[in-house]
PDB file of N, CA and C in Angstrom:
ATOM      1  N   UNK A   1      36.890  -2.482   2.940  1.00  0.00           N
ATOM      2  CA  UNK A   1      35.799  -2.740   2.026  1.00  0.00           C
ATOM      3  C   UNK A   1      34.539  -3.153   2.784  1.00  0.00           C
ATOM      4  N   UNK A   2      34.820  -4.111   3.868  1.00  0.00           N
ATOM      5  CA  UNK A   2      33.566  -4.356   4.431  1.00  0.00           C
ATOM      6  C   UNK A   2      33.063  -3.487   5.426  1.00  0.00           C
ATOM      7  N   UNK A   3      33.597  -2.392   5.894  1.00  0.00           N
ATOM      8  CA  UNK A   3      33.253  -1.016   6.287  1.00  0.00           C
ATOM      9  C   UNK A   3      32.340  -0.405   5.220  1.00  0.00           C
ATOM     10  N   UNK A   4      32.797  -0.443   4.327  1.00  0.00           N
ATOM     11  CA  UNK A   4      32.098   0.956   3.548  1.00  0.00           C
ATOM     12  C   UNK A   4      30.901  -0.015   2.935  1.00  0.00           C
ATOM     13  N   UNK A   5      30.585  -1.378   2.950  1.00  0.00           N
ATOM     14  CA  UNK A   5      29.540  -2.222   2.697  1.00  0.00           C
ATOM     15  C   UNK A   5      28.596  -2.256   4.079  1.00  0.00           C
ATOM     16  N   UNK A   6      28.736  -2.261   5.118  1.00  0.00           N
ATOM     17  CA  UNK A   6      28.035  -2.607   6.348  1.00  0.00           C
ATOM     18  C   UNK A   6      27.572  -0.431   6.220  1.00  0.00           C
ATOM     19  N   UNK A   7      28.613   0.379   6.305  1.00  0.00           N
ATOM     20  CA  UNK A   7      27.886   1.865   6.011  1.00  0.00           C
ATOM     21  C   UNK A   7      26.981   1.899   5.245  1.00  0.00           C
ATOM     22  N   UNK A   8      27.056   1.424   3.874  1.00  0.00           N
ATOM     23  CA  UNK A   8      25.607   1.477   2.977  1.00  0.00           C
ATOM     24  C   UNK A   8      24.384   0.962   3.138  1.00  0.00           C
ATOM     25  N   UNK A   9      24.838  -0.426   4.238  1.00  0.00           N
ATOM     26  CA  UNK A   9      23.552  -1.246   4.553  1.00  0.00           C
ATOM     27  C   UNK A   9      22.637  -0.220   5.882  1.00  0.00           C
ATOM     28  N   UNK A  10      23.702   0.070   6.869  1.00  0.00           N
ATOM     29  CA  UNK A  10      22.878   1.234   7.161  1.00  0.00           C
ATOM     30  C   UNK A  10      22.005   2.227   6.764  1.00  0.00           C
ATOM     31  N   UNK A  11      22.915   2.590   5.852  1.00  0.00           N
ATOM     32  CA  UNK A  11      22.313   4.016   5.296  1.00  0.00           C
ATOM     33  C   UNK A  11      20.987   3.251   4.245  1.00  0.00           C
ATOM     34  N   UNK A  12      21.202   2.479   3.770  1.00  0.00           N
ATOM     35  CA  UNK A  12      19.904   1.916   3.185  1.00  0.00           C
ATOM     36  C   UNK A  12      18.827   0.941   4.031  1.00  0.00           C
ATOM     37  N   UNK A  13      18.978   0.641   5.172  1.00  0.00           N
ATOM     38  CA  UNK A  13      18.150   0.103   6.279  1.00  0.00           C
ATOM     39  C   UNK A  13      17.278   1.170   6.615  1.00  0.00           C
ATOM     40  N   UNK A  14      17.852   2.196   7.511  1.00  0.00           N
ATOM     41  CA  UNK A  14      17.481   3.603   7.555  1.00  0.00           C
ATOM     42  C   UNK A  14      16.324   4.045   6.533  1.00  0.00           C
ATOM     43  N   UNK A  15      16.971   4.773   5.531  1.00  0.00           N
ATOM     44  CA  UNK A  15      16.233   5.053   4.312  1.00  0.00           C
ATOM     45  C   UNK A  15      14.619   3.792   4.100  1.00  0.00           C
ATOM     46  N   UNK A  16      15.046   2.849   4.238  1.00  0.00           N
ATOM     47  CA  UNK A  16      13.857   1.716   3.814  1.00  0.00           C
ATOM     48  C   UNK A  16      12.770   1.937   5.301  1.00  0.00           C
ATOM     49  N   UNK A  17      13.411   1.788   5.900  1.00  0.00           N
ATOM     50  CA  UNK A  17      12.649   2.426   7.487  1.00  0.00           C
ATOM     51  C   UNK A  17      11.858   3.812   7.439  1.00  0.00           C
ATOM     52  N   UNK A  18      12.654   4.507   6.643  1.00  0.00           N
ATOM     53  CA  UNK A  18      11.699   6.190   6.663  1.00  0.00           C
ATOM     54  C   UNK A  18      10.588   5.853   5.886  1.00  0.00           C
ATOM     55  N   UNK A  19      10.980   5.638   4.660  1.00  0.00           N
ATOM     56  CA  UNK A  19      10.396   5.528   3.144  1.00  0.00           C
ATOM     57  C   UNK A  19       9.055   4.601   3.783  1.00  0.00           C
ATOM     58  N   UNK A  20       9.036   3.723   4.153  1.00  0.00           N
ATOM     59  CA  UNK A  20       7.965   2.503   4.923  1.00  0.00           C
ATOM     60  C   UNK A  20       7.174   2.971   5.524  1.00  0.00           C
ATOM     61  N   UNK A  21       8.017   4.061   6.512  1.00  0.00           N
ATOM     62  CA  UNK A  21       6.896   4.345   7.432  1.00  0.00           C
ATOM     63  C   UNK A  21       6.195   5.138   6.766  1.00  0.00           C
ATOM     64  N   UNK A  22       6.272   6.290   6.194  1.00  0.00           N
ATOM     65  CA  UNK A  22       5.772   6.871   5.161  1.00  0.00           C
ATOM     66  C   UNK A  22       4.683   6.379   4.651  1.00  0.00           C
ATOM     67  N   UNK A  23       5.202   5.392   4.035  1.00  0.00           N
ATOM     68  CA  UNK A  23       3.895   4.881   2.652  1.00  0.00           C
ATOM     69  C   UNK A  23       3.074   3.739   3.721  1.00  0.00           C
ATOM     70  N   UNK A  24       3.044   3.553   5.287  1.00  0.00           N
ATOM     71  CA  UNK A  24       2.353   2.684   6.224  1.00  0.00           C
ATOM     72  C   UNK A  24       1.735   3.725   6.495  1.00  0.00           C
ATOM     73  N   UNK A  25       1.751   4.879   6.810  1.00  0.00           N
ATOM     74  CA  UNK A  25       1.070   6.065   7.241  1.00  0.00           C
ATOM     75  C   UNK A  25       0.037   6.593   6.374  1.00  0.00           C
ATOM     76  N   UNK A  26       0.439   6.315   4.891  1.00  0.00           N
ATOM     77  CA  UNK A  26      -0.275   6.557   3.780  1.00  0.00           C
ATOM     78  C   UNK A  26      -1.312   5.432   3.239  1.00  0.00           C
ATOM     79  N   UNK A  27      -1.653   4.627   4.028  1.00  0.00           N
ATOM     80  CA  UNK A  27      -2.332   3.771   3.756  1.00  0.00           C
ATOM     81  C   UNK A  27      -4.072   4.402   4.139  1.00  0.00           C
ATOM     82  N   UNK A  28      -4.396   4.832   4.985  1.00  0.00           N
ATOM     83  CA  UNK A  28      -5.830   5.106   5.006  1.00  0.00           C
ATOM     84  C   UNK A  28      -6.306   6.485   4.203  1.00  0.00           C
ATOM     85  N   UNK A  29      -5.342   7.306   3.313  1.00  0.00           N
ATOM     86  CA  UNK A  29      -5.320   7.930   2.872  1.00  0.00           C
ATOM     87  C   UNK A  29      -5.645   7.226   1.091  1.00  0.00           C
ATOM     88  N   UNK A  30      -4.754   5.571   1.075  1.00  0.00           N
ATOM     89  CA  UNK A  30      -5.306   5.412  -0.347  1.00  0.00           C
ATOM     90  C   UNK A  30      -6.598   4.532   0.026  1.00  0.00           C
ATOM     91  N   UNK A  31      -6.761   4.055   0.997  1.00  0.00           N
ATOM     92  CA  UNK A  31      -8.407   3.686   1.166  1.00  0.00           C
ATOM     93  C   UNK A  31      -9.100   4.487   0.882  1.00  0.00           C
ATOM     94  N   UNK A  32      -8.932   5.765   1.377  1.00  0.00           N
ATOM     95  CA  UNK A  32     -10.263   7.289   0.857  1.00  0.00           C
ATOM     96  C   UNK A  32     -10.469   7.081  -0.110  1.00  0.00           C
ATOM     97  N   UNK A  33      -9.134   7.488  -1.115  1.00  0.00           N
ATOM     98  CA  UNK A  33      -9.185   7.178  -2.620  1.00  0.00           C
ATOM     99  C   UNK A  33      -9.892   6.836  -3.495  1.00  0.00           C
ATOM    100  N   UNK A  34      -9.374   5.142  -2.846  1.00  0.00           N
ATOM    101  CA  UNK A  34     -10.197   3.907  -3.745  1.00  0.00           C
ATOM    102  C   UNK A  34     -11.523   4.371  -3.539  1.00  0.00           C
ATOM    103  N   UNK A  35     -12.066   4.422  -2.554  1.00  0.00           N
ATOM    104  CA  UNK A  35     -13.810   4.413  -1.913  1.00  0.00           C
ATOM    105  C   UNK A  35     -14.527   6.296  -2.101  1.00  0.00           C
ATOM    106  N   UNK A  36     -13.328   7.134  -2.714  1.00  0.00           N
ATOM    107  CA  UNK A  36     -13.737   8.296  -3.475  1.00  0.00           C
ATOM    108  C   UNK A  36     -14.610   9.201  -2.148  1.00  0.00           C
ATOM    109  N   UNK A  37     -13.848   8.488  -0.557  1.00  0.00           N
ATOM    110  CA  UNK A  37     -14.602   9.114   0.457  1.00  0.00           C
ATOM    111  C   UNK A  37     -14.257  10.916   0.132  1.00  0.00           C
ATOM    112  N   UNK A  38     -15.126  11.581   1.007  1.00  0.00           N
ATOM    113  CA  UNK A  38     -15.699  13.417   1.234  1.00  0.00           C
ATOM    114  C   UNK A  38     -14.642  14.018   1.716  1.00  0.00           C
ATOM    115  N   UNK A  39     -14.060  12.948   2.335  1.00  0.00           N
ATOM    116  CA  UNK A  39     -12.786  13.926   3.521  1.00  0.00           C
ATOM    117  C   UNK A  39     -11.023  13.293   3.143  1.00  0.00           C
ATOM    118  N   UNK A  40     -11.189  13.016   1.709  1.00  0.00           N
ATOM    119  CA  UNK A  40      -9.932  12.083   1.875  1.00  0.00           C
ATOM    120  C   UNK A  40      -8.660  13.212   2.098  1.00  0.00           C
ATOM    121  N   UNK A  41      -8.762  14.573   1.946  1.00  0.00           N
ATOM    122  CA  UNK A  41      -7.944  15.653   2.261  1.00  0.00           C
ATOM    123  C   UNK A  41      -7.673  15.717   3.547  1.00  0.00           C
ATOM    124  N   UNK A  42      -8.699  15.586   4.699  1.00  0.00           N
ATOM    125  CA  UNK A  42      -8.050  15.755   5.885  1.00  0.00           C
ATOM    126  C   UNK A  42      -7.674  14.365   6.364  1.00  0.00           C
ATOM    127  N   UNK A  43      -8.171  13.159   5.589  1.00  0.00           N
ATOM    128  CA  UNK A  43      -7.166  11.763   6.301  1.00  0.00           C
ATOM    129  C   UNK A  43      -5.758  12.301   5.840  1.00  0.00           C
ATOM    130  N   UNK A  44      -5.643  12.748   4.796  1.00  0.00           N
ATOM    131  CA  UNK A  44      -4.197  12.727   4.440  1.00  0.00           C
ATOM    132  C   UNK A  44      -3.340  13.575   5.035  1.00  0.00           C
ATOM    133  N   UNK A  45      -3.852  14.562   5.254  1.00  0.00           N
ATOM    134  CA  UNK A  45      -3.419  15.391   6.621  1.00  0.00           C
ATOM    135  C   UNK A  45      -3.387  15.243   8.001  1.00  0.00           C
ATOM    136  N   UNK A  46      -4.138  14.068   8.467  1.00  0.00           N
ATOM    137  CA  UNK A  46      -4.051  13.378   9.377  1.00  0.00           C
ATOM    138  C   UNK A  46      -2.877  12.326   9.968  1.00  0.00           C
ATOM    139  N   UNK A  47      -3.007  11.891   8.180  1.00  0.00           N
ATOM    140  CA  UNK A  47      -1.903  10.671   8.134  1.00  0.00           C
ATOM    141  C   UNK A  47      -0.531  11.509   9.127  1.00  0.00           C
ATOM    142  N   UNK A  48      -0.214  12.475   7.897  1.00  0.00           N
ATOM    143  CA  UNK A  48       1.225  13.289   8.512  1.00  0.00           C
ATOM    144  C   UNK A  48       1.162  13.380   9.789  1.00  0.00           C
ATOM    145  N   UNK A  49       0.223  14.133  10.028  1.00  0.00           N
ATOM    146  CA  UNK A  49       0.378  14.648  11.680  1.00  0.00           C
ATOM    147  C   UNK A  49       0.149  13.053  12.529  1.00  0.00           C
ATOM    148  N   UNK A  50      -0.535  12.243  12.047  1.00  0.00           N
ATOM    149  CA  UNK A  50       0.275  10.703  13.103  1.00  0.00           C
ATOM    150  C   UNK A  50       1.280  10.328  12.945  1.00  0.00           C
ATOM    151  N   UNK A  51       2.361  10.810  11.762  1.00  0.00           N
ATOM    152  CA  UNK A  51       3.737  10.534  12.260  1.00  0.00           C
ATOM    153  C   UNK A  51       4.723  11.429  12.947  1.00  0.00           C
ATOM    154  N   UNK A  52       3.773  12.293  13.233  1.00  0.00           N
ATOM    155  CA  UNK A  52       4.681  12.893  14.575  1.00  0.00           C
ATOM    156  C   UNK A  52       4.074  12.800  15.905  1.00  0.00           C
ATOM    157  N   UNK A  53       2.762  11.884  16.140  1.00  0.00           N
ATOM    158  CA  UNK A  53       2.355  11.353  17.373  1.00  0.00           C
ATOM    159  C   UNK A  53       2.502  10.071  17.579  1.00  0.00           C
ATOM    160  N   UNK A  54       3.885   9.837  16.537  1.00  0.00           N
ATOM    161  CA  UNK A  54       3.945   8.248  16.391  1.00  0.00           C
ATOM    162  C   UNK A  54       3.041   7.386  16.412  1.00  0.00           C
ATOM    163  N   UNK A  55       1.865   7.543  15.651  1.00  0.00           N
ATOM    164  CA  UNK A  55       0.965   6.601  15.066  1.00  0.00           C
ATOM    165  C   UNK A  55      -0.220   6.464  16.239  1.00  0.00           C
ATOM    166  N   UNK A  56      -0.537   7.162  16.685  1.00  0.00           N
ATOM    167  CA  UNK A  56      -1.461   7.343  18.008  1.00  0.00           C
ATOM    168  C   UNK A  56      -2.591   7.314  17.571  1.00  0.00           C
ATOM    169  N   UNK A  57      -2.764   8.400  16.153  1.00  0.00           N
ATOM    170  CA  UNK A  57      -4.338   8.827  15.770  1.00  0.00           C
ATOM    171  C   UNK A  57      -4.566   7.738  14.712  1.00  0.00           C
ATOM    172  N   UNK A  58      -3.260   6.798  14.305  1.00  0.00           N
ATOM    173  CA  UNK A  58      -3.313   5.919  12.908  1.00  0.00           C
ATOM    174  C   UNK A  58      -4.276   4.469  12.831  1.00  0.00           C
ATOM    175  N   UNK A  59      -4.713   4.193  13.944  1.00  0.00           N
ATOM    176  CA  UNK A  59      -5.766   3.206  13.401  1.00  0.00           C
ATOM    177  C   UNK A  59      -7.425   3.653  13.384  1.00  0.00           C
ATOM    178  N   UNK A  60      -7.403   4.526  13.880  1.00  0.00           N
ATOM    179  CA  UNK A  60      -8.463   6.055  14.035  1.00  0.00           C
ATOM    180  C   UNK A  60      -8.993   6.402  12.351  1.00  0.00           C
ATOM    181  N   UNK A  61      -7.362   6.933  12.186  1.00  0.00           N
ATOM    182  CA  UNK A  61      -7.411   7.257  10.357  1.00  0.00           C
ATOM    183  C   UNK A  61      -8.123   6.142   9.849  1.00  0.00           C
ATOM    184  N   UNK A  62      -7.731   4.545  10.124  1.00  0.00           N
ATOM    185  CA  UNK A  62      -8.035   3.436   9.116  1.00  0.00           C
ATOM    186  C   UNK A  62      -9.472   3.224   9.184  1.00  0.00           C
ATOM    187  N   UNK A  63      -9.981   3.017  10.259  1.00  0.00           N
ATOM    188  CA  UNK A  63     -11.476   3.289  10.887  1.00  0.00           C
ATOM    189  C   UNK A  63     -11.962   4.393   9.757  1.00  0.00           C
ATOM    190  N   UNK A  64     -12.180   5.617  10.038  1.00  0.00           N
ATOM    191  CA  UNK A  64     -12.716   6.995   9.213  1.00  0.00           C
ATOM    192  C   UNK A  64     -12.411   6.235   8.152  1.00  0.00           C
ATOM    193  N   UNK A  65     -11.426   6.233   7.395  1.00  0.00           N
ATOM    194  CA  UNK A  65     -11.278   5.868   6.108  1.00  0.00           C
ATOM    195  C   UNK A  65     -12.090   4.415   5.088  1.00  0.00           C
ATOM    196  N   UNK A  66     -12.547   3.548   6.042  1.00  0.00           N
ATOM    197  CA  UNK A  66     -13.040   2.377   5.630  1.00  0.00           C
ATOM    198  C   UNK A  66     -14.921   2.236   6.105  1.00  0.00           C
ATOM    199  N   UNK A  67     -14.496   3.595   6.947  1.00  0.00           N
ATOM    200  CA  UNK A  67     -16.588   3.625   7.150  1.00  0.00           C
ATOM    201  C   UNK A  67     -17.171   3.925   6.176  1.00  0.00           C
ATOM    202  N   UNK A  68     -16.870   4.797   4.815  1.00  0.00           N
ATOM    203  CA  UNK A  68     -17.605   5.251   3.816  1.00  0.00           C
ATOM    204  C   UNK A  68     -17.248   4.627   2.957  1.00  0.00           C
ATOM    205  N   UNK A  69     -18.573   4.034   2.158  1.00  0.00           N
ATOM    206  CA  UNK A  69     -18.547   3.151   1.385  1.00  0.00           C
ATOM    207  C   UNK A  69     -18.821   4.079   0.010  1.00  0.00           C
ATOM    208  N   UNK A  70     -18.388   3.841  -1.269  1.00  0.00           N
ATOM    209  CA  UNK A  70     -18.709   4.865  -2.364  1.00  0.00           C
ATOM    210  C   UNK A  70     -20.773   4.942  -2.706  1.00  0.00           C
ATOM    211  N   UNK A  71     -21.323   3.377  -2.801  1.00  0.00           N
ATOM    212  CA  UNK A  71     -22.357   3.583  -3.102  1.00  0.00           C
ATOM    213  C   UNK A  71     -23.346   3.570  -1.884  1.00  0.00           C
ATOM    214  N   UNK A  72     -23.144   3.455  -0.680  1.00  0.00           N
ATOM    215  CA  UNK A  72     -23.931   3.746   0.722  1.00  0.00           C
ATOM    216  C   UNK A  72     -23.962   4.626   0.979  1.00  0.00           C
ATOM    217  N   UNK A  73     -22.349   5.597   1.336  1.00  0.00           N
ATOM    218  CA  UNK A  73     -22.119   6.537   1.956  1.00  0.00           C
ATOM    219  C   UNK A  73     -21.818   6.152   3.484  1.00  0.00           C
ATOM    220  N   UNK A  74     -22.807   6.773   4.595  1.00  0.00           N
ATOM    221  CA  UNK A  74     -21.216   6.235   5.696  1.00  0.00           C
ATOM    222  C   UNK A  74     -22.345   4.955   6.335  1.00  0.00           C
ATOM    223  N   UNK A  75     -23.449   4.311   5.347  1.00  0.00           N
ATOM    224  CA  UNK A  75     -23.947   2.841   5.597  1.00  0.00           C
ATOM    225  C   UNK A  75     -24.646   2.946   6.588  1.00  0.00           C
ATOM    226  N   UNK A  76     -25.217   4.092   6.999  1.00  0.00           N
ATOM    227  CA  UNK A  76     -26.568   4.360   7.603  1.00  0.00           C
ATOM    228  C   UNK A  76     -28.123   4.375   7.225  1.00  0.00           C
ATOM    229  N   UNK A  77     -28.084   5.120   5.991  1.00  0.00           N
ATOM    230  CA  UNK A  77     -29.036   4.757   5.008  1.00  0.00           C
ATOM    231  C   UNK A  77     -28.719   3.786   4.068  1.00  0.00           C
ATOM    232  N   UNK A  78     -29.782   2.750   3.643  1.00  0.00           N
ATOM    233  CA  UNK A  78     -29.759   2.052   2.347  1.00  0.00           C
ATOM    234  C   UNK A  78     -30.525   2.468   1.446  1.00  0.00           C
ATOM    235  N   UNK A  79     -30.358   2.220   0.437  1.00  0.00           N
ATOM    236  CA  UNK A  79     -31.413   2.726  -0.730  1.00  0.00           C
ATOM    237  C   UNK A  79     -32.284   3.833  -0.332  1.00  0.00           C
ATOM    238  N   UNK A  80     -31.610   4.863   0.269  1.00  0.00           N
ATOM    239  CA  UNK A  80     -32.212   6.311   0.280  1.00  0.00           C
ATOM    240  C   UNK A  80     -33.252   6.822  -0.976  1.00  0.00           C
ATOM    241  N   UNK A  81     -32.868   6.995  -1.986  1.00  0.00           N
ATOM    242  CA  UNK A  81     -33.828   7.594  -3.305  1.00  0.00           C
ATOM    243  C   UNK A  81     -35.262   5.820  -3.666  1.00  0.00           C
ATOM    244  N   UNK A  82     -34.482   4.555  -3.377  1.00  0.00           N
ATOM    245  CA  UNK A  82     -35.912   3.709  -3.686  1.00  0.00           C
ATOM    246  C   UNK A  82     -36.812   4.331  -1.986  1.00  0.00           C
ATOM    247  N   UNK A  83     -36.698   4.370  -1.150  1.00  0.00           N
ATOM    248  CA  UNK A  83     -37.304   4.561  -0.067  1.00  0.00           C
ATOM    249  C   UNK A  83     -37.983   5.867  -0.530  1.00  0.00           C
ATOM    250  N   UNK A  84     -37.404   6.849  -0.757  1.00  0.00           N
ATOM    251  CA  UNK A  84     -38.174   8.113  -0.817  1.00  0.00           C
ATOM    252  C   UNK A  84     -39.431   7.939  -2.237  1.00  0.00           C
ATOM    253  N   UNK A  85     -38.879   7.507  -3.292  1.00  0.00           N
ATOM    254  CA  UNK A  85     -39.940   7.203  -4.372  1.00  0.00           C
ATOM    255  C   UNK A  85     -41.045   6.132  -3.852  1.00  0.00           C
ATOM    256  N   UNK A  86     -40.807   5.310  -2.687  1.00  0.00           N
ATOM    257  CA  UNK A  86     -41.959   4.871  -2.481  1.00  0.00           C
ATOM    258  C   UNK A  86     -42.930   5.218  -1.776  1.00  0.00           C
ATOM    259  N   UNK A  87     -42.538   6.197  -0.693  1.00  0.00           N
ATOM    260  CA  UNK A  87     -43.223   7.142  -0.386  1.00  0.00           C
ATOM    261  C   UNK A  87     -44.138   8.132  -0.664  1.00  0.00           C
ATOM    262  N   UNK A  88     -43.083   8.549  -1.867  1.00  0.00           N
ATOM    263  CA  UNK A  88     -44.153   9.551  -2.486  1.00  0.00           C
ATOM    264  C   UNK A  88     -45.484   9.099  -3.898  1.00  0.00           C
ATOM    265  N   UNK A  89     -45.191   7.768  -3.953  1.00  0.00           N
ATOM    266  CA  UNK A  89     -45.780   6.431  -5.041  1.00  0.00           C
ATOM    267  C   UNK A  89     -46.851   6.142  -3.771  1.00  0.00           C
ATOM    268  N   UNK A  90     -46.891   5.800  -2.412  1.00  0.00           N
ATOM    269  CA  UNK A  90     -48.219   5.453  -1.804  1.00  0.00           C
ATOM    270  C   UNK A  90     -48.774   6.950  -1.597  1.00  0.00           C
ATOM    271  N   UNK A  91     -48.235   8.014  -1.698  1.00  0.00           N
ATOM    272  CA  UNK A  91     -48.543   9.447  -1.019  1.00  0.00           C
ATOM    273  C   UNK A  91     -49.773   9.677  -2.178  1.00  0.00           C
ATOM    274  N   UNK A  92     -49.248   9.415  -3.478  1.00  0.00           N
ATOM    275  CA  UNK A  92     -50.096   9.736  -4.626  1.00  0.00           C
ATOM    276  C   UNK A  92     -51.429   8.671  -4.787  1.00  0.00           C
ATOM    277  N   UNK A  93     -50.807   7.720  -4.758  1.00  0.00           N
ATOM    278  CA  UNK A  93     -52.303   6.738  -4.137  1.00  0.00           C
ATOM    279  C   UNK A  93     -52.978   7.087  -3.126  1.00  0.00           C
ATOM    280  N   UNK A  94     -52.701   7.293  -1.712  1.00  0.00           N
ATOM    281  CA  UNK A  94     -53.388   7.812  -0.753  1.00  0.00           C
ATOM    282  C   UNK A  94     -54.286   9.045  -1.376  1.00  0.00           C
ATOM    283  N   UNK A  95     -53.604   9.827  -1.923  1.00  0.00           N
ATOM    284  CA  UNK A  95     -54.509  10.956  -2.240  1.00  0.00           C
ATOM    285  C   UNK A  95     -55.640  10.629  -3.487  1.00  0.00           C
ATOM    286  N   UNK A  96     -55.320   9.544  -3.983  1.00  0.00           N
ATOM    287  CA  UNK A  96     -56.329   9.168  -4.902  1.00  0.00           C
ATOM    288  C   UNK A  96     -57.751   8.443  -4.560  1.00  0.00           C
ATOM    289  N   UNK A  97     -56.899   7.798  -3.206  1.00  0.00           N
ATOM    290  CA  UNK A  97     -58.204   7.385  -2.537  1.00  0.00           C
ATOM    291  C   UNK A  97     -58.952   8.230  -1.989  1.00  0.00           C
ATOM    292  N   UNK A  98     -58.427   8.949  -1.382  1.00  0.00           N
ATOM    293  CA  UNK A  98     -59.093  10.421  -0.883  1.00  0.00           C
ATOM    294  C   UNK A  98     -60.297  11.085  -1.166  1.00  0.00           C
ATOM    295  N   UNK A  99     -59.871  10.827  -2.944  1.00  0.00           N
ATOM    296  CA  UNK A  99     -60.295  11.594  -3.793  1.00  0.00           C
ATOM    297  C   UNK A  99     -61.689  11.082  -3.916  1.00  0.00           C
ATOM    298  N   UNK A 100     -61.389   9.657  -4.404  1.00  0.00           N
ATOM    299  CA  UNK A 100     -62.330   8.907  -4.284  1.00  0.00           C
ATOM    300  C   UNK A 100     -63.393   8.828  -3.379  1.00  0.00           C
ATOM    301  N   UNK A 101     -63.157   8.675  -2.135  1.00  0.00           N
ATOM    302  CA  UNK A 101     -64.055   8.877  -0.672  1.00  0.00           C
ATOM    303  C   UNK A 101     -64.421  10.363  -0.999  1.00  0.00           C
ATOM    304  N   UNK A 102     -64.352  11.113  -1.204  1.00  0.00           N
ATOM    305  CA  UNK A 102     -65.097  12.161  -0.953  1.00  0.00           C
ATOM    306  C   UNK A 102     -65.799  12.492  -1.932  1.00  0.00           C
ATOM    307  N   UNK A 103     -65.656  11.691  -3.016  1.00  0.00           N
ATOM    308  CA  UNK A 103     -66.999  11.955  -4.419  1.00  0.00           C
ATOM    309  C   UNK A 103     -68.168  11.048  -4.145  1.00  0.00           C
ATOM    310  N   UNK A 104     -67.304   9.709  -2.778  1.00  0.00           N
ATOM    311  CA  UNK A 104     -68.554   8.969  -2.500  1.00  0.00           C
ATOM    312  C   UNK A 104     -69.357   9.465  -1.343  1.00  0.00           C
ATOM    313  N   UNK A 105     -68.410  10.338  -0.693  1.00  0.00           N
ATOM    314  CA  UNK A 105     -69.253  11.123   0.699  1.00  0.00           C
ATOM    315  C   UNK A 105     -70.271  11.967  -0.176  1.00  0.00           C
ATOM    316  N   UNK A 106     -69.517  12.834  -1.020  1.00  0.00           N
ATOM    317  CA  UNK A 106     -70.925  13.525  -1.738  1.00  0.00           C
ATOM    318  C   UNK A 106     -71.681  12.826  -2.060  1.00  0.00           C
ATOM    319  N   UNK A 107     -71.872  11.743  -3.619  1.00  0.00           N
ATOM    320  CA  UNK A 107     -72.703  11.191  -3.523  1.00  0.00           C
ATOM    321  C   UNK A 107     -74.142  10.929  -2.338  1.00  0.00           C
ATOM    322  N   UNK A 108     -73.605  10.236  -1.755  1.00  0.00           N
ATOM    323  CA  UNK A 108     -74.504   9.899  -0.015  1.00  0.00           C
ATOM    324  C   UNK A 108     -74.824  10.907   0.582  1.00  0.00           C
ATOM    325  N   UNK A 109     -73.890  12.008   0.835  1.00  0.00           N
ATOM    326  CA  UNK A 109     -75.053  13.494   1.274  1.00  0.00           C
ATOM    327  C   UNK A 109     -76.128  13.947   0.419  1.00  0.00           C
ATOM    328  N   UNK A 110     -76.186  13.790  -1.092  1.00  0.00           N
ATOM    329  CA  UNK A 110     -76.871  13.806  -1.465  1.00  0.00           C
ATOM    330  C   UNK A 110     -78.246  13.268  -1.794  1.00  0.00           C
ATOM    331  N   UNK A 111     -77.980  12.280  -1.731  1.00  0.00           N
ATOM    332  CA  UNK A 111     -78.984  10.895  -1.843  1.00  0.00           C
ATOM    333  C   UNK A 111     -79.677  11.124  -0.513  1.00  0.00           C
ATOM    334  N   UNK A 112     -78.744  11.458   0.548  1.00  0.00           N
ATOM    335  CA  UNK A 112     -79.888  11.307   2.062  1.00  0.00           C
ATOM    336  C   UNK A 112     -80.506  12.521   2.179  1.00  0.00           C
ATOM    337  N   UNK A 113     -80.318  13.696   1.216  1.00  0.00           N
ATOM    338  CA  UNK A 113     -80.622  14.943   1.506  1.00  0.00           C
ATOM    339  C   UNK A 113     -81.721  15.044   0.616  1.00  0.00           C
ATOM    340  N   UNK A 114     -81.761  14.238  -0.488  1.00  0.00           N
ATOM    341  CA  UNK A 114     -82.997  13.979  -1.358  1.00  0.00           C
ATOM    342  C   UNK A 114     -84.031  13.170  -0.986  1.00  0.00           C
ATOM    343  N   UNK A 115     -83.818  12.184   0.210  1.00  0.00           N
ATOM    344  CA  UNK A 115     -84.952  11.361   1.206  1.00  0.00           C
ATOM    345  C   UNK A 115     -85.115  12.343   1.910  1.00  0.00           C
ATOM    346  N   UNK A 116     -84.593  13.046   2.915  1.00  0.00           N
ATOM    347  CA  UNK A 116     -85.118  13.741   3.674  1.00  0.00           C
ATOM    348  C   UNK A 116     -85.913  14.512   3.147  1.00  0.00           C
ATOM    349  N   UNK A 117     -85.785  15.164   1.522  1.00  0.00           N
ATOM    350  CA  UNK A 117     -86.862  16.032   1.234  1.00  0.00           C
ATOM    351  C   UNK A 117     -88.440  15.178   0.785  1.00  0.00           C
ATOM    352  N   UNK A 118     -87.967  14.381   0.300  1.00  0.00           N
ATOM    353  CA  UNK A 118     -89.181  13.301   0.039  1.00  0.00           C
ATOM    354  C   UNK A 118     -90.324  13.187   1.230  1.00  0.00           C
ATOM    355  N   UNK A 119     -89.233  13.060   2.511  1.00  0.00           N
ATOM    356  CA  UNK A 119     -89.753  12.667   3.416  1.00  0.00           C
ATOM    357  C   UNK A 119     -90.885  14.048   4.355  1.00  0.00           C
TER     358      UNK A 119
END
């Protein structure tokens, strides 16, 4: 009896050992997930192929997987779209001033072009 009890504990040690490593391998694959990263297809394909380099490429995977953030992206740019609207918000002012200066340049060519005839 205590044979065929110490066999099962094997065979279920084993099994808990595969099954583990498995779902330890599958871990930067549910980070993609959660964070809805671009490439979570090839972490997960990654994952596999580090368990046959015995975990070589696997803290690599966790890295890639935890650089992309859902609302940053990979946290190089911040507030990409407020930056660009403010740009193009002084671009439209700039050109208003523009506008401005050169109705006052006319003005003044005129005015000095009407002394000179006076003159």
């Amino acid at each position: 009896m205590l044979d065929y009890f110490a066999l099962f504990l094997v065979f279920f040690v084993i099994l808990v050992l595969f099954y583990g490593i498995i779902v330890v391998h599958d871990i930067p694959y549910e980070i993609a997930v959660r964070r809805q990263h671009p490439h979570q297809d090839a972490i997960h394909v990654a994952g596999w192929i580090s368990l046959f380099t015995l975990g070589a490429i696997w803290p690599f995977l966790w890295i890639w997987a935890t650089l992309y953030k859902p609302g940053i992206g990979w946290g190089m740019i911040h507030n990409n779209d407020e930056s660009i609207d403010s740009i193009k918000e002084s671009e439209s002012k700039l050109a208003q001033d523009i506008a401005v200066l050169q109705q006052q340049v006319a003005i003044l060519t005129t005015n000095h072009n009407e002394q000179d005839k006076e003159v």
